[in-house]
C-alpha atoms as a PDB file:
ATOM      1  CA  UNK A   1     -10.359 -73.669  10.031  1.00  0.00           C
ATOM      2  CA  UNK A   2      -6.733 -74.329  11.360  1.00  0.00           C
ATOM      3  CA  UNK A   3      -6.438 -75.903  14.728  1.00  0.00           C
ATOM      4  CA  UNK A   4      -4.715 -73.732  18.057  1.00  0.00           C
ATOM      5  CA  UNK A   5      -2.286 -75.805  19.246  1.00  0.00           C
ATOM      6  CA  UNK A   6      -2.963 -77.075  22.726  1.00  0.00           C
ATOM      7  CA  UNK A   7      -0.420 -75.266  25.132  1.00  0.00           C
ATOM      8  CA  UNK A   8      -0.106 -76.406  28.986  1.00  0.00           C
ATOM      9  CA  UNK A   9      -2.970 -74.230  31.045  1.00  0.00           C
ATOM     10  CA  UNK A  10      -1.020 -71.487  33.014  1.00  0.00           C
ATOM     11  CA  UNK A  11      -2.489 -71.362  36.516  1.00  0.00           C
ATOM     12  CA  UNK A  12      -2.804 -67.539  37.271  1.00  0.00           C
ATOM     13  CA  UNK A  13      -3.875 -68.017  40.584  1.00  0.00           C
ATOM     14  CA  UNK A  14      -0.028 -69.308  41.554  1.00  0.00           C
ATOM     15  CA  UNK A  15       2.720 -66.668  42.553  1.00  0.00           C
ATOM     16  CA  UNK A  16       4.772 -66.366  39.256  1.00  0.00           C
ATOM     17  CA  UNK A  17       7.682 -68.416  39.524  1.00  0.00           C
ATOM     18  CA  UNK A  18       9.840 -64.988  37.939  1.00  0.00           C
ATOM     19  CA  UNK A  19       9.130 -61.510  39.854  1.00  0.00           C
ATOM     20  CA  UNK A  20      10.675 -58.245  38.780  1.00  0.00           C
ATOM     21  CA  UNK A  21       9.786 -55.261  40.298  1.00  0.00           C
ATOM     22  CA  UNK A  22      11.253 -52.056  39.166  1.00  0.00           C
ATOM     23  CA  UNK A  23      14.753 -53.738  38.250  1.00  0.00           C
ATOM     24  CA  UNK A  24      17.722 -51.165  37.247  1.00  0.00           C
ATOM     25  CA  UNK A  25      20.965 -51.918  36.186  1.00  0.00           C
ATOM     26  CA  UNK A  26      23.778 -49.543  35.142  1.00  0.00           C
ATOM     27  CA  UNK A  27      27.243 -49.995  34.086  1.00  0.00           C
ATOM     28  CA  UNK A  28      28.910 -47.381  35.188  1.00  0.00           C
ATOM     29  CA  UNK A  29      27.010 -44.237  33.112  1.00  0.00           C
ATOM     30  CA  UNK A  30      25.103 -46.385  30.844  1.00  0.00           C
ATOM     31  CA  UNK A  31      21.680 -48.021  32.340  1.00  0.00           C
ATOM     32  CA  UNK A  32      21.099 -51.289  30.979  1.00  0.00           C
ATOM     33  CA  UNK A  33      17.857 -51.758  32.497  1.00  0.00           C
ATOM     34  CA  UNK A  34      15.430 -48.775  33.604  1.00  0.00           C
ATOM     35  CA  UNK A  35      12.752 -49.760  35.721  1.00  0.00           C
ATOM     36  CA  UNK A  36      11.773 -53.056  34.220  1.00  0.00           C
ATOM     37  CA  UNK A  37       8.981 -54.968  35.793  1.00  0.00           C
ATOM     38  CA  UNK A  38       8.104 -58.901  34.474  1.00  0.00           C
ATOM     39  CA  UNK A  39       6.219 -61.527  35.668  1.00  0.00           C
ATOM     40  CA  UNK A  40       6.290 -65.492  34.223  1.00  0.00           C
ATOM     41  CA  UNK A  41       4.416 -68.026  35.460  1.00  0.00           C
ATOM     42  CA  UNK A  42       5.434 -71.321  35.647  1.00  0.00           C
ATOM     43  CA  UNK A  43       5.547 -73.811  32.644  1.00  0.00           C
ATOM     44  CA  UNK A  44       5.567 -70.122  30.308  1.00  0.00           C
ATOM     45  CA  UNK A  45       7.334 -69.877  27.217  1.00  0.00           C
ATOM     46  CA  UNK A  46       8.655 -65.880  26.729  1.00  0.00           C
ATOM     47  CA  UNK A  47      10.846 -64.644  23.844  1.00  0.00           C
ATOM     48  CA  UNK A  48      12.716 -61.237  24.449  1.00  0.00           C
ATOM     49  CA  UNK A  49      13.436 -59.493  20.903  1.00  0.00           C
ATOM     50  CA  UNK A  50      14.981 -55.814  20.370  1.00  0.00           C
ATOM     51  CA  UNK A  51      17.933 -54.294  18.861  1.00  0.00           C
ATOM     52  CA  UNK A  52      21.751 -54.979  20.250  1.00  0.00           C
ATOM     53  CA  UNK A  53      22.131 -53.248  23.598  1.00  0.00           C
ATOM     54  CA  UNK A  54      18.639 -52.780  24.363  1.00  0.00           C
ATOM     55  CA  UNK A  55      18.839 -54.827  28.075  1.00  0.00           C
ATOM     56  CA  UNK A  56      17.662 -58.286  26.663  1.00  0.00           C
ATOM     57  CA  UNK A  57      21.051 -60.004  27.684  1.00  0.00           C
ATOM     58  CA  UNK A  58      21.547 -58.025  30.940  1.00  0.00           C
ATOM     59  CA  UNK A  59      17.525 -59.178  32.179  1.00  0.00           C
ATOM     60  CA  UNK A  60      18.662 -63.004  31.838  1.00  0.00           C
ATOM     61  CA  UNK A  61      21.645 -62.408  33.504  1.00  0.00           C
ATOM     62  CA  UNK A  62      20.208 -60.520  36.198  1.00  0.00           C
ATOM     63  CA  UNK A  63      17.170 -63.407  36.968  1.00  0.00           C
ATOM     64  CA  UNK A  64      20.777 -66.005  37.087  1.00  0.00           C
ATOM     65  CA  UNK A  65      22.215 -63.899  38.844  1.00  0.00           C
ATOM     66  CA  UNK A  66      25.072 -63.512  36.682  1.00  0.00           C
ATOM     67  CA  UNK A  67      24.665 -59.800  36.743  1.00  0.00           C
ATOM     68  CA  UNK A  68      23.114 -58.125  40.198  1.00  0.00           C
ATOM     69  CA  UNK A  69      20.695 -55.276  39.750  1.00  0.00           C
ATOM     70  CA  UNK A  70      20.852 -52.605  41.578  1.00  0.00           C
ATOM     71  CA  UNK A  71      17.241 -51.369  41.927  1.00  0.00           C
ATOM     72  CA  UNK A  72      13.946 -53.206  42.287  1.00  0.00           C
ATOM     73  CA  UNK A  73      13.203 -56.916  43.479  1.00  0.00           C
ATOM     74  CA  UNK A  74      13.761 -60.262  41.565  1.00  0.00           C
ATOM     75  CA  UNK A  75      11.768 -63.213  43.485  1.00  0.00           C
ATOM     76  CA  UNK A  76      12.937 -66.722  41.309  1.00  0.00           C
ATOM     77  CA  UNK A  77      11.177 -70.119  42.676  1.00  0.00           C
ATOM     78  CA  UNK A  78      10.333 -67.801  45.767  1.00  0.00           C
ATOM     79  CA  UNK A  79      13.690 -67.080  46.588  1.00  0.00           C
ATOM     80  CA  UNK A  80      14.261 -62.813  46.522  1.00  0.00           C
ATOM     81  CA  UNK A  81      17.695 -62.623  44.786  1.00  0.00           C
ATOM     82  CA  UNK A  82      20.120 -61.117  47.158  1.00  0.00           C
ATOM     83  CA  UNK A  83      24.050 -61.405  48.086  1.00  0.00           C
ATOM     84  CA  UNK A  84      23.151 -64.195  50.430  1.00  0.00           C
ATOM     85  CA  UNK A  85      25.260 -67.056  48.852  1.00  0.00           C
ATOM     86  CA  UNK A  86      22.876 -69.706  49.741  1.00  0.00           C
ATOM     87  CA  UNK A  87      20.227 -68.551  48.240  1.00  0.00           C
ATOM     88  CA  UNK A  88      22.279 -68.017  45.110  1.00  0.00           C
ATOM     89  CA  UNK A  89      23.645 -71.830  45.401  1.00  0.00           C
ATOM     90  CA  UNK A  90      19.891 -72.432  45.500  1.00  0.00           C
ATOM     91  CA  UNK A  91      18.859 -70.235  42.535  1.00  0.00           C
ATOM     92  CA  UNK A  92      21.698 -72.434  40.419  1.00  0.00           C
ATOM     93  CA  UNK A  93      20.169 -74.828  40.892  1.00  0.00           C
ATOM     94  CA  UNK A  94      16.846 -74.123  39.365  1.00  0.00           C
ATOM     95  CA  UNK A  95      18.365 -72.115  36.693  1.00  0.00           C
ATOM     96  CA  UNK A  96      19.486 -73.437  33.629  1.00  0.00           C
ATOM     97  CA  UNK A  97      21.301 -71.078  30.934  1.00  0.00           C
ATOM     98  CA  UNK A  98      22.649 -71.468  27.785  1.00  0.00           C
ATOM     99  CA  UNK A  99      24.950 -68.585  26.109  1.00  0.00           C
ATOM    100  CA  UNK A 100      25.641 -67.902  22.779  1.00  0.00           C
ATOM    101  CA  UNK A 101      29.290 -69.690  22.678  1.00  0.00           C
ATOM    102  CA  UNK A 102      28.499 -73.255  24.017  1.00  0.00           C
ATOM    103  CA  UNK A 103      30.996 -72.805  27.046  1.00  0.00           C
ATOM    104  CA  UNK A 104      31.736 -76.855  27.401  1.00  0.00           C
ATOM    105  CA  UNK A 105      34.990 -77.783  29.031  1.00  0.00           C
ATOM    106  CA  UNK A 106      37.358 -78.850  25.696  1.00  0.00           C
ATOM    107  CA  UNK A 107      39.590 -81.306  28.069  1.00  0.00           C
ATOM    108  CA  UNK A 108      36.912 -83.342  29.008  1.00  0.00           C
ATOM    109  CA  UNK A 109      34.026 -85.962  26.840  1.00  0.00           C
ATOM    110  CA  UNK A 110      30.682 -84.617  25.638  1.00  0.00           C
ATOM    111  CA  UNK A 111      29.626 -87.602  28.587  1.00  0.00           C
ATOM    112  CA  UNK A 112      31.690 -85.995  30.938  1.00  0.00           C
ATOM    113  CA  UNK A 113      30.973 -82.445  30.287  1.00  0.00           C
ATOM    114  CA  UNK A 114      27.395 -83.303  31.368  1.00  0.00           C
ATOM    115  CA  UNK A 115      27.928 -85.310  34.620  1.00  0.00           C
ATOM    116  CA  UNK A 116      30.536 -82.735  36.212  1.00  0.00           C
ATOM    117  CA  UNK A 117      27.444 -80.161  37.630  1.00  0.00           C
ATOM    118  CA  UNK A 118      25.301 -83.096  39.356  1.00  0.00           C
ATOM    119  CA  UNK A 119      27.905 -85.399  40.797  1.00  0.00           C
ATOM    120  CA  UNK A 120      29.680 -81.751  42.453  1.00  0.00           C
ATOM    121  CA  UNK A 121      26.412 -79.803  43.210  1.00  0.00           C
ATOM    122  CA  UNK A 122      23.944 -82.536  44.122  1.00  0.00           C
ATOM    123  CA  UNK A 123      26.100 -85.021  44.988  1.00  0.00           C
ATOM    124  CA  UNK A 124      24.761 -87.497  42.512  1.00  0.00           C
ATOM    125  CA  UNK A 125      26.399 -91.224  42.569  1.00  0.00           C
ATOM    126  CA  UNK A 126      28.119 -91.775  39.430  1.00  0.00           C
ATOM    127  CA  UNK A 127      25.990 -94.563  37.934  1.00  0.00           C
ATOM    128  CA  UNK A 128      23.041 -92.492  38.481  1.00  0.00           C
ATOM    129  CA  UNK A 129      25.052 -89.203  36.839  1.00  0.00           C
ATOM    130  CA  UNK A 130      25.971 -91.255  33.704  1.00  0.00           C
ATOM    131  CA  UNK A 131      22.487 -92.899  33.597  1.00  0.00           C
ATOM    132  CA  UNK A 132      20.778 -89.229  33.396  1.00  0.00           C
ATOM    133  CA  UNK A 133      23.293 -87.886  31.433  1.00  0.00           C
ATOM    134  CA  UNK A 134      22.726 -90.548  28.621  1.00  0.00           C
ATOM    135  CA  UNK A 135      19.104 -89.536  29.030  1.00  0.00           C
ATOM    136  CA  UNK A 136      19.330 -86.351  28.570  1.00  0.00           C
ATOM    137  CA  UNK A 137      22.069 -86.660  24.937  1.00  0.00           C
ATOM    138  CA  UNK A 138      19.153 -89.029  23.821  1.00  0.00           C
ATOM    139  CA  UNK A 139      16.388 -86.782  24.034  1.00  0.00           C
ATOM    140  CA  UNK A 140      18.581 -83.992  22.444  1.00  0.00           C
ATOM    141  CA  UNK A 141      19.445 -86.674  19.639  1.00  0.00           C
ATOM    142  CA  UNK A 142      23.488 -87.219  19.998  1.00  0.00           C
ATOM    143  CA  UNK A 143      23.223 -89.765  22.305  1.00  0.00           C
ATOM    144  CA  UNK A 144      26.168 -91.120  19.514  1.00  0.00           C
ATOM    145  CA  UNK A 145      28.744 -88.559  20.062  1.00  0.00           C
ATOM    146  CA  UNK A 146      28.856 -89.457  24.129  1.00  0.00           C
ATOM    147  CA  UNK A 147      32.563 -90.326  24.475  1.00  0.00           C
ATOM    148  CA  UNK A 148      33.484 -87.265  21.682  1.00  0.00           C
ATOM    149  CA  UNK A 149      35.086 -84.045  22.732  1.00  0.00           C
ATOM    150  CA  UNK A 150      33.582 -80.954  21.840  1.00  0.00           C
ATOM    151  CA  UNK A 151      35.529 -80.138  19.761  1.00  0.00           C
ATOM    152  CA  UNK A 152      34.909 -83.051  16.730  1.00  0.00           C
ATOM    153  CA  UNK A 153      31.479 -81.652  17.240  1.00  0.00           C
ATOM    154  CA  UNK A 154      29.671 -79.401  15.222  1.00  0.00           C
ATOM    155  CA  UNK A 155      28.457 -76.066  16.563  1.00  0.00           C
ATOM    156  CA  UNK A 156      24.925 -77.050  16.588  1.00  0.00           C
ATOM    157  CA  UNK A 157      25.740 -80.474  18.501  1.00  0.00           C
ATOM    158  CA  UNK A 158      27.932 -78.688  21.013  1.00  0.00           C
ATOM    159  CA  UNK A 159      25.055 -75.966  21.752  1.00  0.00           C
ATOM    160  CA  UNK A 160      22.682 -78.967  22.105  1.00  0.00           C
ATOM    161  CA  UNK A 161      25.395 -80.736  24.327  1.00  0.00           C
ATOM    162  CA  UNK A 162      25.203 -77.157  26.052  1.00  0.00           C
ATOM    163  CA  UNK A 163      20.988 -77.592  26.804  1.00  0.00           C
ATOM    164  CA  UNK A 164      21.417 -81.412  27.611  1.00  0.00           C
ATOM    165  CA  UNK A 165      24.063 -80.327  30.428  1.00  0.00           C
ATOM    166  CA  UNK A 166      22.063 -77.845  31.827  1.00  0.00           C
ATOM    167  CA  UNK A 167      18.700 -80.223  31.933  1.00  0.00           C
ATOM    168  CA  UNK A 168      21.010 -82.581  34.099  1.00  0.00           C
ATOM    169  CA  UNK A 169      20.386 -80.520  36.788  1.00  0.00           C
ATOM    170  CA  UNK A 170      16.821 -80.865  36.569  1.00  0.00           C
ATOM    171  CA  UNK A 171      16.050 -77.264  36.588  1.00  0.00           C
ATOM    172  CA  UNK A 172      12.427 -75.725  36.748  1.00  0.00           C
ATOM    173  CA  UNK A 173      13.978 -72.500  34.420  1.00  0.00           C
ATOM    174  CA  UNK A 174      15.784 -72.773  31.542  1.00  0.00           C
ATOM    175  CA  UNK A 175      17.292 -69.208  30.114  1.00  0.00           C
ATOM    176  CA  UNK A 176      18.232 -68.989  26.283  1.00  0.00           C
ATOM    177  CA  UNK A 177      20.762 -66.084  25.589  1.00  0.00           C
ATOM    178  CA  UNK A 178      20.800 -66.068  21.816  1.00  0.00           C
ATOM    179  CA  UNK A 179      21.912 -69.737  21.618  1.00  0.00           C
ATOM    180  CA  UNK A 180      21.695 -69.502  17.618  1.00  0.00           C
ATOM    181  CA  UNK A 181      23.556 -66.667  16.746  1.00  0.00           C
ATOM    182  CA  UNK A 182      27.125 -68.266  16.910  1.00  0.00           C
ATOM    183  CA  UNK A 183      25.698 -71.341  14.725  1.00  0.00           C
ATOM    184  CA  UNK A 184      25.630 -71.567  10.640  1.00  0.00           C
ATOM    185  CA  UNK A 185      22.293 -71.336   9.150  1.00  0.00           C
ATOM    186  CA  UNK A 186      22.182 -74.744   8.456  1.00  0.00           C
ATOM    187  CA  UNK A 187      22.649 -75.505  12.424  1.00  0.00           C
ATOM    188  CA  UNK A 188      20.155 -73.367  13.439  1.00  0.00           C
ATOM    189  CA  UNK A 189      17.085 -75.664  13.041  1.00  0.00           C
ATOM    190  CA  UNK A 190      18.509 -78.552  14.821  1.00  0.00           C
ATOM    191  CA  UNK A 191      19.474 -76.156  17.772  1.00  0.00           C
ATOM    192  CA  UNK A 192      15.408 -74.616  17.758  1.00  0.00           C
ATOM    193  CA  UNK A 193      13.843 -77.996  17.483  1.00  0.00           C
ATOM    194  CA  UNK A 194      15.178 -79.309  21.034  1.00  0.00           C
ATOM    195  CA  UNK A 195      14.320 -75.927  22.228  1.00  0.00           C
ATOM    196  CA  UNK A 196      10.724 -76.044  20.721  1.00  0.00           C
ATOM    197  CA  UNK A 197      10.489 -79.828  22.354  1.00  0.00           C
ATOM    198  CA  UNK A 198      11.352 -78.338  25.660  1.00  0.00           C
ATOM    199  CA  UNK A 199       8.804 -75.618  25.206  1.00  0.00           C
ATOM    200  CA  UNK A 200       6.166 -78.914  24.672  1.00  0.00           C
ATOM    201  CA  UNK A 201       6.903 -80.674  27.640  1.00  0.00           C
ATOM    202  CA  UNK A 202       5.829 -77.444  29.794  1.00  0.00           C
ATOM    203  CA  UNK A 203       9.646 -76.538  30.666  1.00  0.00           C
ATOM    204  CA  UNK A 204       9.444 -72.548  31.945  1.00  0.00           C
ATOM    205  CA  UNK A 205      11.377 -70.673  29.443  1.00  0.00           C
ATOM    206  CA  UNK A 206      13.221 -67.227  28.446  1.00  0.00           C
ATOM    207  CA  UNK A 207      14.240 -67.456  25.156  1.00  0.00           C
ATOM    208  CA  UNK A 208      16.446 -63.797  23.611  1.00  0.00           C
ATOM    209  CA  UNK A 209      16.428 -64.770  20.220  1.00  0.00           C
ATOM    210  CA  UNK A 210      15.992 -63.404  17.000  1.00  0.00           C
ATOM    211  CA  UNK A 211      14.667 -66.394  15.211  1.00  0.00           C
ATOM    212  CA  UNK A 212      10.739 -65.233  15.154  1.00  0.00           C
ATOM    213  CA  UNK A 213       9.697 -68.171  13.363  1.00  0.00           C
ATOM    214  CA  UNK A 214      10.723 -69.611  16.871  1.00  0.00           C
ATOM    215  CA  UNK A 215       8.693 -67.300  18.893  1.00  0.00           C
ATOM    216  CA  UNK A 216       5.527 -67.931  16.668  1.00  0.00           C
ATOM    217  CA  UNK A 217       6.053 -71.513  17.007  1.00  0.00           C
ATOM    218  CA  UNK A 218       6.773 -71.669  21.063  1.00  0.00           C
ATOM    219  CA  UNK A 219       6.198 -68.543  22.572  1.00  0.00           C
ATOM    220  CA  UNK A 220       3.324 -67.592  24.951  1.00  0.00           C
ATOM    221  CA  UNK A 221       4.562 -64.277  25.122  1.00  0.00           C
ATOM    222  CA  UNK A 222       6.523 -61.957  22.818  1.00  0.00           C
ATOM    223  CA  UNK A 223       8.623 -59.104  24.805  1.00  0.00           C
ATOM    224  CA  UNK A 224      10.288 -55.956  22.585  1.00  0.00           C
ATOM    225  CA  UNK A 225      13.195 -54.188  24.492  1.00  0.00           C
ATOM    226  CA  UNK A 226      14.773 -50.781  23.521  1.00  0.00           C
ATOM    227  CA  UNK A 227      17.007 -48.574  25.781  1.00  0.00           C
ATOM    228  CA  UNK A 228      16.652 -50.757  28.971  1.00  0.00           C
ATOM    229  CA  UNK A 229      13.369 -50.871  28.809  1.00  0.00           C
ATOM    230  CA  UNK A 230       9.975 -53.242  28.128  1.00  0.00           C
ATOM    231  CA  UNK A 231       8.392 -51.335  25.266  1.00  0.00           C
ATOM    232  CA  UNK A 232       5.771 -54.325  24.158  1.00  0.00           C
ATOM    233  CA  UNK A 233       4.904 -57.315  25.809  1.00  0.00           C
ATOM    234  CA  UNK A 234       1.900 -59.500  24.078  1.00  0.00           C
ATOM    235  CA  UNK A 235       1.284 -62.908  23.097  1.00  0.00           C
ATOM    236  CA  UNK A 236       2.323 -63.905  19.630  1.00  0.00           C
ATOM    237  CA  UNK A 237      -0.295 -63.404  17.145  1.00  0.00           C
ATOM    238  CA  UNK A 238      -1.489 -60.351  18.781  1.00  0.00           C
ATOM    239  CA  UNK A 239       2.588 -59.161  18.891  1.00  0.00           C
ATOM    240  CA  UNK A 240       3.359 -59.825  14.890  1.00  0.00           C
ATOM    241  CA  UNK A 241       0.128 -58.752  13.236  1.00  0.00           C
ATOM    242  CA  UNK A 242      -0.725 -55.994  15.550  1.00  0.00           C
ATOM    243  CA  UNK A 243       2.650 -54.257  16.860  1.00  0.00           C
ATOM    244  CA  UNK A 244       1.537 -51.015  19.334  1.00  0.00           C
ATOM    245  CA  UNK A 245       4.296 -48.801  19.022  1.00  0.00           C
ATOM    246  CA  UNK A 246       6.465 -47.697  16.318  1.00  0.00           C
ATOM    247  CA  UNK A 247       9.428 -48.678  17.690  1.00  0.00           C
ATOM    248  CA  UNK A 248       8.225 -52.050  17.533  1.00  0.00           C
ATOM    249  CA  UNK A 249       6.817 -51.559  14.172  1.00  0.00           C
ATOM    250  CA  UNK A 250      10.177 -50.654  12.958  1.00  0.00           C
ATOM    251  CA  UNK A 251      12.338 -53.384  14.062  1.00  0.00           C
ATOM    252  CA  UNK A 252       9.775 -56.284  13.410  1.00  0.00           C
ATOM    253  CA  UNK A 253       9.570 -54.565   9.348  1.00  0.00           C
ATOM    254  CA  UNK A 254      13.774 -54.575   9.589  1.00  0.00           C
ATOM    255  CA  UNK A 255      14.058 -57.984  11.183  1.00  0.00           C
ATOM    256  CA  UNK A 256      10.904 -60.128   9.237  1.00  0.00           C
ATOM    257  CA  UNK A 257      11.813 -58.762   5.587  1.00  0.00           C
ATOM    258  CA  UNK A 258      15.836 -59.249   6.342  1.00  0.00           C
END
């Protein structure tokens, strides 16, 4: 008989730390997102999966606060996501992300890259900065390429230079916008691995990803979007062996026998 890996307990009797409540989004004609309600409690792993321009992008922008909605209620770390500044200066700092292109700053060292957010938004002492900084290129394995610019790094050790500079913030969220797709195969694993330790250690996390080895391995729950909307939502055995609807049947056949 083959062993369930142990996952972290999720407390359901705690508020979720992500609350959507009948979130829209348009731009312009088209609606990204048509009434789309989620809940994730804290320490949960959730992969989003669904064909290009389905909403998965636009929800993790929306819970940063990248992108505002403009129906429904999002409620992140108990803070209701509004135009109130302060409460988005809050929500940053919580909320990790990491895009598809690694977005570092080209001028300045991997080292550097990674102490800029702390020292300017917490007002963390330099030693201190450069001390968790270190940390954080160790546990992502380049703790080597410190005094490098990005680029003399590969793609997969500038998108995990892109994770360990948003863990310097010490966020309780970290959000995953495809952070494999701009990588060569070959990069890929090195990339998933750090995410898949994160997932371990009990880190909340919304991964949009493809890679459904990934969500097998990590995920608590699997999410399908299509036109805007939650179609399927179910943890990960029950999601790839047991698909409810045929949309979802479709794109998992298309996607698992690429």
């Amino acid at each position: 008989m083959t062993e369930t890996p142990l996952r972290p307990e999720l407390d359901a009797s705690k508020p979720p730390i992500i609350d959507m409540r009948g979130v829209s989004k348009w731009f312009g004609e088209f609606r990204a997102l048509d009434d789309v309600s989620l809940q994730v409690a804290g320490g949960e792993k959730v992969v989003i999966c669904g064909p290009s321009g389905s909403g998965k992008s636009t929800l993790i922008r929306c819970i940063a606060r990248l992108e505002k909605h403009e129906q429904g209620e999002i409620v992140v770390d108990g803070v209701t996501l509004s135009d109130d500044r302060a409460s988005v200066q809050q929500l940053r700092r919580e909320v990790g992300m990491v895009f598809q292109q690694f977005n570092l700053f080209p001028h300045l060292s991997v080292l550097d890259n990674l102490m800029l957010a702390p020292m300017k938004a917490r007002g963390m002492p330099k030693a201190e900065t450069q001390a968790l900084a270190m940390q954080y290129l160790e546990r992502v394995g380049i703790a080597g390429q410190a005094d490098k610019y990005p680029g003399q790094l590969s793609g997969g050790q500038q998108q995990r230079v892109a994770i360990a500079r948003s863990l310097c913030m010490r966020p309780k969220i970290m959000l995953f916008d495809e952070p494999t797709s701009a990588l060569d195969p070959e990069m890929i694993m090195e990339v998933l691995q750090v995410m898949e330790d994160l997932a371990k250690d009990g880190m909340t996390m919304i991964c949009v990803t493809h890679e459904m080895g990934f969500a097998r391995r990590a995920a608590d729950k699997v999410i399908f979007m299509d036109h805007g909307r939650i179609v399927e939502s179910a943890a990960p055995q029950a999601f790839f062996s047991a698909p409810q609807t045929v949309r979802c049947k479709e794109f998992l056949g298309r996607i698992l026998h690429h």
